[in-house]
Protein backbone atom coordinates (compact mmCIF):
# COMPACT_ATOMS: atom_id res chain seq x y z
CA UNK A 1 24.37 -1.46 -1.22
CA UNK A 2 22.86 -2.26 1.63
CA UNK A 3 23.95 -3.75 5.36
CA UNK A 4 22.86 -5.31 7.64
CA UNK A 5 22.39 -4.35 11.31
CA UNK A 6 23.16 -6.43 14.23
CA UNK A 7 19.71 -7.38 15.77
CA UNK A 8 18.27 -5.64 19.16
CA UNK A 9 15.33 -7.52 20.54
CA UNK A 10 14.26 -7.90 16.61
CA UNK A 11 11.27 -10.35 15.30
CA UNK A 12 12.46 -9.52 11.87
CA UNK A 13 15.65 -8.83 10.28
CA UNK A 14 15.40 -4.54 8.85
CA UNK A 15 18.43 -3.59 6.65
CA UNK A 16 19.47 0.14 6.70
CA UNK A 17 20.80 2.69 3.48
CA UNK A 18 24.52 3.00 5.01
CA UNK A 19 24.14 6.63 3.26
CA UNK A 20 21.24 6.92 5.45
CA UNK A 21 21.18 7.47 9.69
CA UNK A 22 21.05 3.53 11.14
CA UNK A 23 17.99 3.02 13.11
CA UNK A 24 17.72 -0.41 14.58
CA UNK A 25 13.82 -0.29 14.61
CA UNK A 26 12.19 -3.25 13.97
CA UNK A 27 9.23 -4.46 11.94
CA UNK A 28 6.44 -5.79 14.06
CA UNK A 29 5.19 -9.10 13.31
CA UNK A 30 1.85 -9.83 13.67
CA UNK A 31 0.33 -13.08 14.30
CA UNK A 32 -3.25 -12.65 13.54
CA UNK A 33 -4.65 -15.44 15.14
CA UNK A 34 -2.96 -14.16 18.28
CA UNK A 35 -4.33 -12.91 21.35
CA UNK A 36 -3.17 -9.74 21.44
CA UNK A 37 -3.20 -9.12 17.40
CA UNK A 38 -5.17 -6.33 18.17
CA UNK A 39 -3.40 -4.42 20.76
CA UNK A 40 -0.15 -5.01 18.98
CA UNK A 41 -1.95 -3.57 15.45
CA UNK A 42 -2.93 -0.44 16.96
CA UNK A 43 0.45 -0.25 18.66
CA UNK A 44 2.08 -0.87 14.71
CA UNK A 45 -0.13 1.80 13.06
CA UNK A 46 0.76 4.60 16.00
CA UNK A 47 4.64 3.61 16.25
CA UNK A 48 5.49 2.45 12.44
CA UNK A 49 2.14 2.63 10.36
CA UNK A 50 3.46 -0.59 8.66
CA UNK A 51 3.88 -4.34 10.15
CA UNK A 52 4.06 -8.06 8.90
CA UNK A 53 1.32 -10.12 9.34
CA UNK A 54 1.67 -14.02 9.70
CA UNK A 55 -0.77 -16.90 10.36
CA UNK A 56 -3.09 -14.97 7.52
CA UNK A 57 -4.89 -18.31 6.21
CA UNK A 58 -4.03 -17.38 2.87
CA UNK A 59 -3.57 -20.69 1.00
CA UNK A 60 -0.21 -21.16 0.27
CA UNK A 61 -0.74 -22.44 -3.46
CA UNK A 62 -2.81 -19.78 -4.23
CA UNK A 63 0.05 -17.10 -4.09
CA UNK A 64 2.74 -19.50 -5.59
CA UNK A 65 -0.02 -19.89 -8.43
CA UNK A 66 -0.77 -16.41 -9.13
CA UNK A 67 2.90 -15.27 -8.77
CA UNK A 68 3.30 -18.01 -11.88
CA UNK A 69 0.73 -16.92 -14.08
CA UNK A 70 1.76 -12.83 -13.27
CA UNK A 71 5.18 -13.51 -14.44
CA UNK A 72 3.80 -15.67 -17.57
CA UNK A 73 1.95 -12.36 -18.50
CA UNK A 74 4.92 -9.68 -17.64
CA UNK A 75 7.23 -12.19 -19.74
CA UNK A 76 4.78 -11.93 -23.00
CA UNK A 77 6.00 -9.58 -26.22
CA UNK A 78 5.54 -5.87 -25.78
CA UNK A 79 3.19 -5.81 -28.29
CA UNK A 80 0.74 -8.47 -26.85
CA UNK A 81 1.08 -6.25 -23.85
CA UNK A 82 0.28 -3.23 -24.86
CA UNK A 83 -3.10 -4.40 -26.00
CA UNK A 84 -4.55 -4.09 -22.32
CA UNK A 85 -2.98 -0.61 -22.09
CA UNK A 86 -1.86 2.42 -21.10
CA UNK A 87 -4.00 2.45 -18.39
CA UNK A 88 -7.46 4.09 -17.84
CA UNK A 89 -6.86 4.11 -15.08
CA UNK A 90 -6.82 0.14 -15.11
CA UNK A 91 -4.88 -1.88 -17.22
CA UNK A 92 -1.52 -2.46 -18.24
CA UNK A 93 1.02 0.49 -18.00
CA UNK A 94 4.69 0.88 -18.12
CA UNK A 95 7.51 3.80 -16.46
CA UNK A 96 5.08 6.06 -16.23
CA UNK A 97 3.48 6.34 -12.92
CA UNK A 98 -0.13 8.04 -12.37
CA UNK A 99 -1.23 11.30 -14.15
CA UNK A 100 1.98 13.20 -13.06
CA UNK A 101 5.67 12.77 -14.67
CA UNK A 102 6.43 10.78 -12.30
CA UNK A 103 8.73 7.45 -13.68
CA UNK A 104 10.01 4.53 -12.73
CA UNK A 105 11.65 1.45 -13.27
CA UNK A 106 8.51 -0.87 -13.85
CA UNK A 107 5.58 -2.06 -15.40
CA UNK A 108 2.82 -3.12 -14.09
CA UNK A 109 -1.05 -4.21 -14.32
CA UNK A 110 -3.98 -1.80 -12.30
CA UNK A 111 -6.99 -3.54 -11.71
CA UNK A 112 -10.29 -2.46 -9.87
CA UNK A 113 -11.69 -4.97 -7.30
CA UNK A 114 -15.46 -4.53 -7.17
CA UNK A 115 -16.42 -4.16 -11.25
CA UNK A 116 -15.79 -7.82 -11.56
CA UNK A 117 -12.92 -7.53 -13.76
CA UNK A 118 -15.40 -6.38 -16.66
CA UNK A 119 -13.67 -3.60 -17.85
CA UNK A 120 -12.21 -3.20 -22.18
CA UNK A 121 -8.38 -3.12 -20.59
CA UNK A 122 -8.74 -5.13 -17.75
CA UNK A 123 -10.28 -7.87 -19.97
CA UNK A 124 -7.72 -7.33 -22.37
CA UNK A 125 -5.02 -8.34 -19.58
CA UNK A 126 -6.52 -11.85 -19.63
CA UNK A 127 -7.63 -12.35 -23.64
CA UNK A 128 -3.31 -12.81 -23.70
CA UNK A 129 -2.94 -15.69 -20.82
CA UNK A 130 -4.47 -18.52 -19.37
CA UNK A 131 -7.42 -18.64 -18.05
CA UNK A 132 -6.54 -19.78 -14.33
CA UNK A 133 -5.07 -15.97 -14.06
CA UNK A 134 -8.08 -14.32 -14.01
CA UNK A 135 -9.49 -17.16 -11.29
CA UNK A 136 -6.67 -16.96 -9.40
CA UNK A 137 -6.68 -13.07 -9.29
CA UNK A 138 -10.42 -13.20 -8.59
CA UNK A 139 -9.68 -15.35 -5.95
CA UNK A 140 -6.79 -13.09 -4.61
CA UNK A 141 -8.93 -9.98 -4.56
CA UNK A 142 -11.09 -12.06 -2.48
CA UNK A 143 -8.88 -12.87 0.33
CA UNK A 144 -7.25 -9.43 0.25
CA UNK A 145 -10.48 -8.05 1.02
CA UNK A 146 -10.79 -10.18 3.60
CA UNK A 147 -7.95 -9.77 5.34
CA UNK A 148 -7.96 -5.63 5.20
CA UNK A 149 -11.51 -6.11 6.64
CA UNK A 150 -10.06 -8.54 9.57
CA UNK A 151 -7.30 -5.81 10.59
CA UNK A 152 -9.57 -2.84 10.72
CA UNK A 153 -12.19 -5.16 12.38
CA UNK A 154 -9.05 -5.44 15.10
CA UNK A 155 -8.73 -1.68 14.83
CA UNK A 156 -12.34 -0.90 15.61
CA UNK A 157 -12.77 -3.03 18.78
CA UNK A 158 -8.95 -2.16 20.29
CA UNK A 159 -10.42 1.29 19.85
CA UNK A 160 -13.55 0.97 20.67
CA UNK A 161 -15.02 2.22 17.41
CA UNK A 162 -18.91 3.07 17.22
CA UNK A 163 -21.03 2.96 15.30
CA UNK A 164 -19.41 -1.09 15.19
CA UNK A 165 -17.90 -1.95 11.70
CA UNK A 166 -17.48 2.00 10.80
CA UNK A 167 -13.97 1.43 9.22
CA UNK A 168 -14.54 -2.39 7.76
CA UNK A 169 -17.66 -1.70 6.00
CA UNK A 170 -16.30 0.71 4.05
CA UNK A 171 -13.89 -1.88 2.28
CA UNK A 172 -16.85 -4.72 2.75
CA UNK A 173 -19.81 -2.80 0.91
CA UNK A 174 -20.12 -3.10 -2.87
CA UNK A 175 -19.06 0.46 -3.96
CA UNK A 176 -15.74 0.43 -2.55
CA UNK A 177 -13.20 1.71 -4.10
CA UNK A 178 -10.47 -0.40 -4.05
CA UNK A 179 -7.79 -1.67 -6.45
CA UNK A 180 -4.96 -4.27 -6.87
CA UNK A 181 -2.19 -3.17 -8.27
CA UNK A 182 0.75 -6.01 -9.64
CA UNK A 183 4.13 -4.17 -9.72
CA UNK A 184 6.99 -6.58 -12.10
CA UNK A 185 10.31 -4.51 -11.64
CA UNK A 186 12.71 -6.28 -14.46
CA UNK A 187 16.16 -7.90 -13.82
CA UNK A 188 18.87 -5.69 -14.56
CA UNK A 189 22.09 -7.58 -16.96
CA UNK A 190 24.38 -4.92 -15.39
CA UNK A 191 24.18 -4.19 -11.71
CA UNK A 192 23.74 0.13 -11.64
CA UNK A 193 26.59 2.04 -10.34
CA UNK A 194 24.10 3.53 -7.75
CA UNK A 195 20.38 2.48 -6.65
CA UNK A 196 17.89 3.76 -9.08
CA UNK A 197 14.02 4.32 -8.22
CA UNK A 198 11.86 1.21 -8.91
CA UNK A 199 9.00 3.24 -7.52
CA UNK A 200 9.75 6.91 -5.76
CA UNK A 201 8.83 7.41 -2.22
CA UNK A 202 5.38 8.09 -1.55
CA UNK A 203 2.33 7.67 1.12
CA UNK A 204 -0.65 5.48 -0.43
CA UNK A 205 -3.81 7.54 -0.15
CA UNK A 206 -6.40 4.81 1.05
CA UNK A 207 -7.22 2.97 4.42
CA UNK A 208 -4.38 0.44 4.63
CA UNK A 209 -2.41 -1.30 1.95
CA UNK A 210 -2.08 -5.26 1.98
CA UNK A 211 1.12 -5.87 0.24
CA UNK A 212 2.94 -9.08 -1.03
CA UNK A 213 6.12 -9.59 -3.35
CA UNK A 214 8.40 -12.61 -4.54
CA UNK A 215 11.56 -12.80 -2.35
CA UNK A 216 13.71 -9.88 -4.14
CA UNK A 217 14.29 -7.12 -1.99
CA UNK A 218 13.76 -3.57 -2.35
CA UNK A 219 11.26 -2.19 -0.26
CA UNK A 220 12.38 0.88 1.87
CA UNK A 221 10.28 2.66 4.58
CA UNK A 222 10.90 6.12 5.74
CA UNK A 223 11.16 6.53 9.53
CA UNK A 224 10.10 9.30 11.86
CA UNK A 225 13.99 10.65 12.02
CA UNK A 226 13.80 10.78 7.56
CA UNK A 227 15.86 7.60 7.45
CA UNK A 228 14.94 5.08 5.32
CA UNK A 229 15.64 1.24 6.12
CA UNK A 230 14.99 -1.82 3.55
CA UNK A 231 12.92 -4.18 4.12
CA UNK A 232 13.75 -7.83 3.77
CA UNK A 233 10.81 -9.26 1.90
CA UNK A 234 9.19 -12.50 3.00
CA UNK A 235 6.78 -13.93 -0.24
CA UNK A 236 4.91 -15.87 2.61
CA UNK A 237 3.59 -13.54 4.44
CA UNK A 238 1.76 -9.84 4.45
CA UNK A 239 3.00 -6.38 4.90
CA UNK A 240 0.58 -4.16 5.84
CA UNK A 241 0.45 -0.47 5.42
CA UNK A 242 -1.04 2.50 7.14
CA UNK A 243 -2.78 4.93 4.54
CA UNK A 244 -3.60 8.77 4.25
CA UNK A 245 -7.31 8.32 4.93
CA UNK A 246 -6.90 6.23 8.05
CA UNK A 247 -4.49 8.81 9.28
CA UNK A 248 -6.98 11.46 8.40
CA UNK A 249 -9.95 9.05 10.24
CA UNK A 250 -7.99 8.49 13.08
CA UNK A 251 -6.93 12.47 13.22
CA UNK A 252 -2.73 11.60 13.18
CA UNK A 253 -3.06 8.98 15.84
CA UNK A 254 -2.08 6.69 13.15
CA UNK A 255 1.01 7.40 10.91
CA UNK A 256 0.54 7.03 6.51
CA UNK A 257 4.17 5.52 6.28
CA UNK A 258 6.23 6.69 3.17
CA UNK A 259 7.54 3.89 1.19
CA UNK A 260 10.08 3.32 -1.66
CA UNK A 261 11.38 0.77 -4.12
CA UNK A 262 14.50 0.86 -5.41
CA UNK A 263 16.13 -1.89 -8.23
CA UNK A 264 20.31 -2.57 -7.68
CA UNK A 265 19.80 -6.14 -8.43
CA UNK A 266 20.04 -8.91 -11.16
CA UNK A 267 16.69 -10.38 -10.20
CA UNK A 268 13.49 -9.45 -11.51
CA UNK A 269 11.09 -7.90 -8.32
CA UNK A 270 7.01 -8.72 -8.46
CA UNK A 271 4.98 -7.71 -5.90
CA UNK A 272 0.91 -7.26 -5.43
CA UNK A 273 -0.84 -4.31 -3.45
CA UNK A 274 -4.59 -4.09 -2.64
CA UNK A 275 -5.23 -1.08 -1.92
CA UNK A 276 -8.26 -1.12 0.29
CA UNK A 277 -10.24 1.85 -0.82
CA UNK A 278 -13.77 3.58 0.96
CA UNK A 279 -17.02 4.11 -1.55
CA UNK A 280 -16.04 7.70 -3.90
CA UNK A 281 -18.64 9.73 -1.90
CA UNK A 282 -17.44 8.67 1.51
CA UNK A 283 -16.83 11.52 4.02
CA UNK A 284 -13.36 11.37 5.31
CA UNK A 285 -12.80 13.12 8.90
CA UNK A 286 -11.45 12.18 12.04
CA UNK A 287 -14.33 10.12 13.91
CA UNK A 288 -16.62 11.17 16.20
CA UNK A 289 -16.18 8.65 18.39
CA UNK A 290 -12.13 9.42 18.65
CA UNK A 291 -12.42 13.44 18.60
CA UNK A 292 -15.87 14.62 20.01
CA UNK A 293 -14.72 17.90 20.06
CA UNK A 294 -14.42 20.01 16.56
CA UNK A 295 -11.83 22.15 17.97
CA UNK A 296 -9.60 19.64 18.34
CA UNK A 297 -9.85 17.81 14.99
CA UNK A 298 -6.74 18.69 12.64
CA UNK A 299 -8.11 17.96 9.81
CA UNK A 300 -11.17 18.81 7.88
CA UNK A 301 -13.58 17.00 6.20
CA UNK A 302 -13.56 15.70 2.39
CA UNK A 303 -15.01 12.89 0.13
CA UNK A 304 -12.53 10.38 -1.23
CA UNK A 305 -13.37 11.21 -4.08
CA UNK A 306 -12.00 14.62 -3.92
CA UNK A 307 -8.80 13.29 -1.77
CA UNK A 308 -7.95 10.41 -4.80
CA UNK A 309 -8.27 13.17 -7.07
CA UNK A 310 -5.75 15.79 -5.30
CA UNK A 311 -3.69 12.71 -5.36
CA UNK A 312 -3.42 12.29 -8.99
CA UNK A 313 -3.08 15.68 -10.20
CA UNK A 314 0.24 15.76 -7.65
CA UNK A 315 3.66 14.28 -7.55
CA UNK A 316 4.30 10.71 -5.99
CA UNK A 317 6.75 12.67 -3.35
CA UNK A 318 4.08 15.57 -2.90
CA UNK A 319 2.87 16.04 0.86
CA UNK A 320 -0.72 15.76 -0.19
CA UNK A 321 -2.26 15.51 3.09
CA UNK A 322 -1.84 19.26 3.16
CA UNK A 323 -5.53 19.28 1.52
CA UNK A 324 -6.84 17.59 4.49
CA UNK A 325 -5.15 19.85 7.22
CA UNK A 326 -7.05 22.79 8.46
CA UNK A 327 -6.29 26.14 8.37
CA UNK A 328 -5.64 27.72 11.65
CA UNK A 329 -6.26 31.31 12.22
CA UNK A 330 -3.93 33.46 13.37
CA UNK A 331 -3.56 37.89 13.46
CA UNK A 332 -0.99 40.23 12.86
CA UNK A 333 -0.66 43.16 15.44
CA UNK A 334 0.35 46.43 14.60
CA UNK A 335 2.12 47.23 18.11
C-alpha cells in the first residue's frame, strides 16, 4: 500500500512506500516546447535523472491505437504466443528477465528499432495480429526516436556540447542500437498480501529511456537517500529516464536513476520503453568537451558493445557501472 503525501510546491503528485523514508521530492515536468525546456532538462538529469515531459506532439490516437492492438496481442492463447518466442534477444518472452535468473511478474515483447522489424521472432509477433500493429509500432519507434533525439539535442546546446549533435547522432544514425521494449504486467484475481516485483530495481544501461504506460500504477524510483517513491503514471504523457552511458558521457554529472515495478493491483499494467541506444562500436567516455583533463575523468573508456554485454551476463540489481569506474592507485607503507 501506498500513500499519498501532502504536496510542497509539487507539479506532479509522487506517492511514497510508507515502509520506506518519505521524501516529498517532486517529479519535474517538462514542457518541451517551453523556453527554458532545456535548462530545466539538464537541471532533471543532475537532481533526479528522470522527469515528465508534456507538450511532446505525439498524436494522441496513435498511443490510444497501439495501446489497443498491444493488449489484443498480450490477450492471445499462450500457444499463439509463444510462436514469436523466447526471445533472441527480440521477441516475445515471459518471467524471465535477460540472460540472468532474474524473474518477474510479466511478459513482454523486445523489439529492435533500426532492422526494420525483419527479424524470424519479431515477424512472428505480427503473423498473430492485425496488421495496423506493426504500422502503428513502426510509427511509434519513429516518434520515440524523435523525441530522445529532441532532449539530448536540449542537452547538447544547455551544455554547450562540441563537436554539435555528439550525443543525438548517436540515436539518429542508422546503426544505433536501440530497442523498444512493451512490458504487459497481468491483473491479479486476488490482491497479494504484500507487493511483489513486476520488474526488480535496476539502472537501464543506454543514453536515456523514453517511457510510456496505461494509467495503472507501479512505477517506483529510487532516490539519492535509498528511498523509493511511486510514481503516479500519466498514459498522456512521457517519462524520461537518465541511463548508464549518459552518466558515464557526462562523467556523474548526470545521475542513471534506479527504477522498479511492483504489481499489488487488480488491473492489468502495459507500458512501452525505447531505449535509445549508441551504434555497438561506439566509444563511451566522459567528453572531451566536459572533462579536458584525463586526470579528472572517473571513468574509463569502453565500447557499448562491451558495456551491453557486462550488462547481460549480471543481475538486474547488480551495480554494473563498476566496469566503467577507474581504478585508482593507491600504496601500502611499511612504517
Amino acid at each position: 500500500m501506498v500513500v499519498l503525501l501532502q504536496p510542497v510546491t509539487f507539479n506532479s503528485e509522487v506517492y511514497v512506500n510508507p515502509k520506506c523514508k518519505p521524501s516529498p521530492v517532486p517529479v519535474p515536468v517538462i514542457d518541451l516546447t517551453g523556453p527554458d525546456a532545456k535548462t530545466q532538462i539538464v537541471k532533471a538529469c543532475e537532481d533526479l535523472g528522470f522527469f515528465k515531459v508534456v507538450n511532446h506532439r505525439v498524436r494522441p490516437d496513435l498511443l490510444t491505437q497501439l495501446e489497443e492492438e498491444a493488449n489484443k496481442f498480450f490477450a492471445l492463447p499462450l500457444s499463439l504466443k509463444e510462436k514469436a518466442g523466447p526471445p533472441d534477444p527480440f521477441g516475445y518472452g515471459s518471467k524471465r528477465i535477460g540472460r540472468s535468473s532474474d524473474m518477474g511478474w510479466l511478459e513482454y515483447i523486445l523489439l529492435n528499432t533500426n532492422h526494420h522489424l525483419s527479424s524470424t521472432k519479431t515477424t512472428a509477433v505480427f503473423q498473430q495480429t492485425h496488421a495496423i500493429f506493426r504500422e502503428a509500432v513502426e510509427e511509434y519507434m519513429d516518434e520515440m526516436k524523435r523525441m530522445a533525439c529532441k532532449v539530448l539535442e536540449m542537452v547538447e546546446e544547455e551544455l554547450s556540447i562540441e563537436p554539435k549533435e555528439k550525443l543525438s547522432k548517436l540515436v539518429k544514425v542508422k546503426e544505433s542500437d536501440s530497442c523498444l521494449r512493451m512490458n504487459h504486467y497481468p491483473e491479479k484475481q486476488e490482491t497479494p498480501a504484500k507487493e511483489e516485483i513486476g520488474f526488480g530495481e535496476h539502472t537501464d544501461p543506454q543514453l536515456i529511456s523514453v517511457l510510456r504506460s496505461n494509467d495503472t500504477e507501479g512505477l517506483q524510483i529510487c532516490l539519492k537517500d535509498g528511498s523509493w517513491v511511486a510514481v503516479p503514471p500519466d498514459h498522456s504523457s512521457f517519462f524520461i529516464i537518465v541511463g548508464d552511458t549518459l552518466q558515464v558521457m557526462t562523467n556523474g554529472r548526470f545521475k542513471s536513476v534506479k527504477h522498479r515495478v511492483l504489481t499489488n493491483t487488480k488491473r492489468s499494467r502495459l507500458s512501452m520503453i525505447y531505449f535509445a541506444g549508441p551504434p555497438l562500436t561506439e566509444k563511451i567516455a566522459p567528453m572531451s568537451c566536459l572533462v579536458p583533463k584525463q586526470e579528472d575523468r572517473l571513468y574509463k573508456e569502453l565500447t557499448w558493445s562491451q558495456y551491453k554485454s557486462h550488462c547481460y551476463e549480471t543481475k538486474l540489481g547488480d551495480y554494473r557501472l563498476g566496469l566503467f569506474e577507474k581504478q585508482l592507485p593507491f600504496s601500502l607503507s611499511n612504517g
